[in-house]
N, C-alpha and C. Protein backbone atom coordinates (compact mmCIF):
# COMPACT_ATOMS: atom_id res chain seq x y z
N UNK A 1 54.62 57.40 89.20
CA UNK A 1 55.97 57.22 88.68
C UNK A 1 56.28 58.29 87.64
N UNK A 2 55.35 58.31 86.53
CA UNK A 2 55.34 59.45 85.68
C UNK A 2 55.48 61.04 86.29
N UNK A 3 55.25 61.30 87.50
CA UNK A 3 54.75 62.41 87.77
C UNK A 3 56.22 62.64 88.84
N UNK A 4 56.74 61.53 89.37
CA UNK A 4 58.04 61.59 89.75
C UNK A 4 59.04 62.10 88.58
N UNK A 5 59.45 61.33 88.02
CA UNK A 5 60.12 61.92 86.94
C UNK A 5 60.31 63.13 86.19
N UNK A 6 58.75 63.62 86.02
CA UNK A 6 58.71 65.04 85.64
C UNK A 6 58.95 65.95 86.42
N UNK A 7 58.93 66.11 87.50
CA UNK A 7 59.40 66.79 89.06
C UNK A 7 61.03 66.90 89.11
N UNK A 8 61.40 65.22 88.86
CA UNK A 8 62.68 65.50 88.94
C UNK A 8 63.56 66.19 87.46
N UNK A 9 63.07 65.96 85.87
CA UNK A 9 63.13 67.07 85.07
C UNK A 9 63.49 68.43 85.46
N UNK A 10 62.32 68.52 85.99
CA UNK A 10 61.89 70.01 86.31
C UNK A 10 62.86 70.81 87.01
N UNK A 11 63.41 69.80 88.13
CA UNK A 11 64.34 69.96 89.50
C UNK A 11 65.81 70.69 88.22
N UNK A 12 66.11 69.29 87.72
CA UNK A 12 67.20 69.86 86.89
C UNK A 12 67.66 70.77 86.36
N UNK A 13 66.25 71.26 85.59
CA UNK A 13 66.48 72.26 84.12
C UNK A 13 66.25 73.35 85.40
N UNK A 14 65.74 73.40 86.28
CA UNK A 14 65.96 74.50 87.30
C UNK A 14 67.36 74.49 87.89
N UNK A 15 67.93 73.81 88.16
CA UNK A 15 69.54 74.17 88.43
C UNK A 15 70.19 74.17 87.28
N UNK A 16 70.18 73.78 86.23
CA UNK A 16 70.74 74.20 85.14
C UNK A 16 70.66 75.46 84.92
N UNK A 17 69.03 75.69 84.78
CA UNK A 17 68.95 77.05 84.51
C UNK A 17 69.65 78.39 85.27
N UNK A 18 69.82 78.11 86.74
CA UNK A 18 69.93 78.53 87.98
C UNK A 18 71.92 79.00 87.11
N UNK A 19 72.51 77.56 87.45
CA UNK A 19 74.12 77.77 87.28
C UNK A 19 74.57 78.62 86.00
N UNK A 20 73.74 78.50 84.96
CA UNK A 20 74.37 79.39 83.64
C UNK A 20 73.53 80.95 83.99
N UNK A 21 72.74 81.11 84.77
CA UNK A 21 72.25 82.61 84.70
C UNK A 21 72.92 83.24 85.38
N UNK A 22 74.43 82.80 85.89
CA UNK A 22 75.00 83.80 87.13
C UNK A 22 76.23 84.36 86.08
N UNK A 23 76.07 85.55 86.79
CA UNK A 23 76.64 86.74 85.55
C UNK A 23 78.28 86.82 86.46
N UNK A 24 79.18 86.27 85.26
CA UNK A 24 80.62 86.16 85.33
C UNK A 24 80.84 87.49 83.94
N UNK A 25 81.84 88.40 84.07
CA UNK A 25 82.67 88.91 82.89
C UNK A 25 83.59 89.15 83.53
N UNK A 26 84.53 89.75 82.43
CA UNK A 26 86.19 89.86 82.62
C UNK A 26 86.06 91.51 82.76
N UNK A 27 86.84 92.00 83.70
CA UNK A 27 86.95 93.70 84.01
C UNK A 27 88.50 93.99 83.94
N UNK A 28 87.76 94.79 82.62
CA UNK A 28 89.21 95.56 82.09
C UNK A 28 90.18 96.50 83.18
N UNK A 29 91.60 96.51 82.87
CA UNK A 29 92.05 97.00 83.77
C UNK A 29 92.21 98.79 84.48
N UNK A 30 91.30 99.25 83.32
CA UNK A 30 91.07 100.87 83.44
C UNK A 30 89.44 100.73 84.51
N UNK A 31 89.14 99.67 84.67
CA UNK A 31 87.68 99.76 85.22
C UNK A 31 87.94 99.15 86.32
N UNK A 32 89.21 98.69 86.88
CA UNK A 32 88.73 98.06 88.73
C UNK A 32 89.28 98.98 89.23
N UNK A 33 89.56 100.07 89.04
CA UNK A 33 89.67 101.00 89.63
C UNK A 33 88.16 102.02 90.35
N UNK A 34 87.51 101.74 89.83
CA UNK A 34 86.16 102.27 89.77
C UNK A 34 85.30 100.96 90.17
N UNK A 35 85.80 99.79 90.39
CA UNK A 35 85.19 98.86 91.26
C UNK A 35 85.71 98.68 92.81
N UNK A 36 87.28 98.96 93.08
CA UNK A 36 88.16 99.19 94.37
C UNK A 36 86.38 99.58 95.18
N UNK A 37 86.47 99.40 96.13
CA UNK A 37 85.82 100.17 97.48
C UNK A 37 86.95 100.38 98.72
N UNK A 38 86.83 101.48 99.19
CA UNK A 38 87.73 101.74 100.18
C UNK A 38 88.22 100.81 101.12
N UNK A 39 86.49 100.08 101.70
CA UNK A 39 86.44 99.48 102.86
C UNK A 39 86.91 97.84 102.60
N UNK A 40 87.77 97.64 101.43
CA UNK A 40 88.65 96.37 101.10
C UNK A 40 89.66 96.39 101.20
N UNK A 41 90.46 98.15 101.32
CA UNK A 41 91.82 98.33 101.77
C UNK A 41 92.12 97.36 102.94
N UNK A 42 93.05 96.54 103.19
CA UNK A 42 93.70 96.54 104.02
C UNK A 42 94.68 97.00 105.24
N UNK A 43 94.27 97.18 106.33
CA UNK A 43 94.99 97.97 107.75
C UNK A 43 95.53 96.87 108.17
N UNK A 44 96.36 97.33 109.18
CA UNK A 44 96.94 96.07 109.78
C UNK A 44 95.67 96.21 111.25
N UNK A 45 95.49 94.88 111.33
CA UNK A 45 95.10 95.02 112.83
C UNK A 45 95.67 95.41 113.84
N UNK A 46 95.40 96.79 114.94
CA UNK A 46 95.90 97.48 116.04
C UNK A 46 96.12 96.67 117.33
N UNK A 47 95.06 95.83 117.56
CA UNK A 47 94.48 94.94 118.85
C UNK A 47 94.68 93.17 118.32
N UNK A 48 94.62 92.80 119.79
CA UNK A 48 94.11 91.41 119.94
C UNK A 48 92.73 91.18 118.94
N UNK A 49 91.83 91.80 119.29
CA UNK A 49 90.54 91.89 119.16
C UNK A 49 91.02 91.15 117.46
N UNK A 50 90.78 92.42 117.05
CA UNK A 50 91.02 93.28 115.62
C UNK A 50 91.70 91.64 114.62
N UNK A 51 93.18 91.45 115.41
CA UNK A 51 93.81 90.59 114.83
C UNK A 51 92.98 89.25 115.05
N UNK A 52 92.37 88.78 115.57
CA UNK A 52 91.52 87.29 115.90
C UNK A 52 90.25 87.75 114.81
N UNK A 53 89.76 88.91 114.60
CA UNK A 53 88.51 88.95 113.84
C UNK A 53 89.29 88.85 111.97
N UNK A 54 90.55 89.46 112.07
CA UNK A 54 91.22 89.14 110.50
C UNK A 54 91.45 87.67 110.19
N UNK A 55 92.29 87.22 111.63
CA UNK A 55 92.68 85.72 110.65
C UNK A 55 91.37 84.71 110.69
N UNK A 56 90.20 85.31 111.65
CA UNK A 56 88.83 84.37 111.33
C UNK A 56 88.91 84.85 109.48
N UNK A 57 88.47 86.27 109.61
CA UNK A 57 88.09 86.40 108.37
C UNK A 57 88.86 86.00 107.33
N UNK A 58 90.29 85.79 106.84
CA UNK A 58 90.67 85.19 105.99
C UNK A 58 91.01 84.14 106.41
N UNK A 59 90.37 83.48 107.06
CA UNK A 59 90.84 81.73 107.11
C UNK A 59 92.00 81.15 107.36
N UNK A 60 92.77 81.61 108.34
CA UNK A 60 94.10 81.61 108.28
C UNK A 60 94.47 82.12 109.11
N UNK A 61 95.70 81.91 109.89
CA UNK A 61 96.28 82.18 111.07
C UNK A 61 98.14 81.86 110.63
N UNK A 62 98.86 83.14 111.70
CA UNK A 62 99.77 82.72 111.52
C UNK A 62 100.76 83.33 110.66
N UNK A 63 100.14 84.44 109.83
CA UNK A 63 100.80 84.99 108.16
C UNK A 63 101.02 86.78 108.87
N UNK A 64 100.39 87.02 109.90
CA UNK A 64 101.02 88.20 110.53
C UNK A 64 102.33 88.58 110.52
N UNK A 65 103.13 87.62 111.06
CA UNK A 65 104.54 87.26 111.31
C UNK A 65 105.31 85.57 112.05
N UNK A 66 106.47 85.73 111.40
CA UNK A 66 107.25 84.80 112.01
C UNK A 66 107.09 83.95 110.70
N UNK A 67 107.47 82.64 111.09
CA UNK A 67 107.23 81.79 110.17
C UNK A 67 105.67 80.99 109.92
N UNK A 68 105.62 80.74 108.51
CA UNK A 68 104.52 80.44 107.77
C UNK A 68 103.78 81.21 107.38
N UNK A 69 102.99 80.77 106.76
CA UNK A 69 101.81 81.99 105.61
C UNK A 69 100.58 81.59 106.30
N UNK A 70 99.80 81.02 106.81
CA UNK A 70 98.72 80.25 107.20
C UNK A 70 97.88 79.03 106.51
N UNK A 71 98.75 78.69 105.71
CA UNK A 71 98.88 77.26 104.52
C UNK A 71 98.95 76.08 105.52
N UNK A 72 99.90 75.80 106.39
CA UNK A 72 99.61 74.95 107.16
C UNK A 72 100.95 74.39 107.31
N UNK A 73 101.72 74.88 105.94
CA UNK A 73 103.23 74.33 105.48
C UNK A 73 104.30 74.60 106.35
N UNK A 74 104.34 75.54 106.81
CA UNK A 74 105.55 76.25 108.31
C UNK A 74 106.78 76.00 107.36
């Protein structure tokens, strides 16, 4: 029982420890310029293909054109 408990301690202060060691700061606005990467520009998709692999990738369908944004709202 004792040896449960200390395990589960342990478990804790390891995700504790885990959630405050992840490195958040604020980037000034002379410096995301020098964080930009090219390959985040946005193109429009050319193809079928192209356009089915964007709205997978942003989760969302629908915000190409016509009505709605891909919110769900229309």
């Amino acid at each position: 029982m004792k040896m449960r408990s200390l395990s589960s301690v342990a478990l804790l202060a390891f995700a504790v420890l885990g959630a405050l060691s992840t490195g958040c700061t604020s980037v000034k606005a002379y410096q995301r310029g020098k964080l930009a990467h090219p390959t985040m520009a946005l193109d429009e998709p050319t193809g079928a293909a192209e356009a089915h692999v964007y709205g997978v990738h942003e989760g969302a369908t629908g915000g190409a054109g016509g009505a709605g944004g891909g919110c769900g709202c229309n």
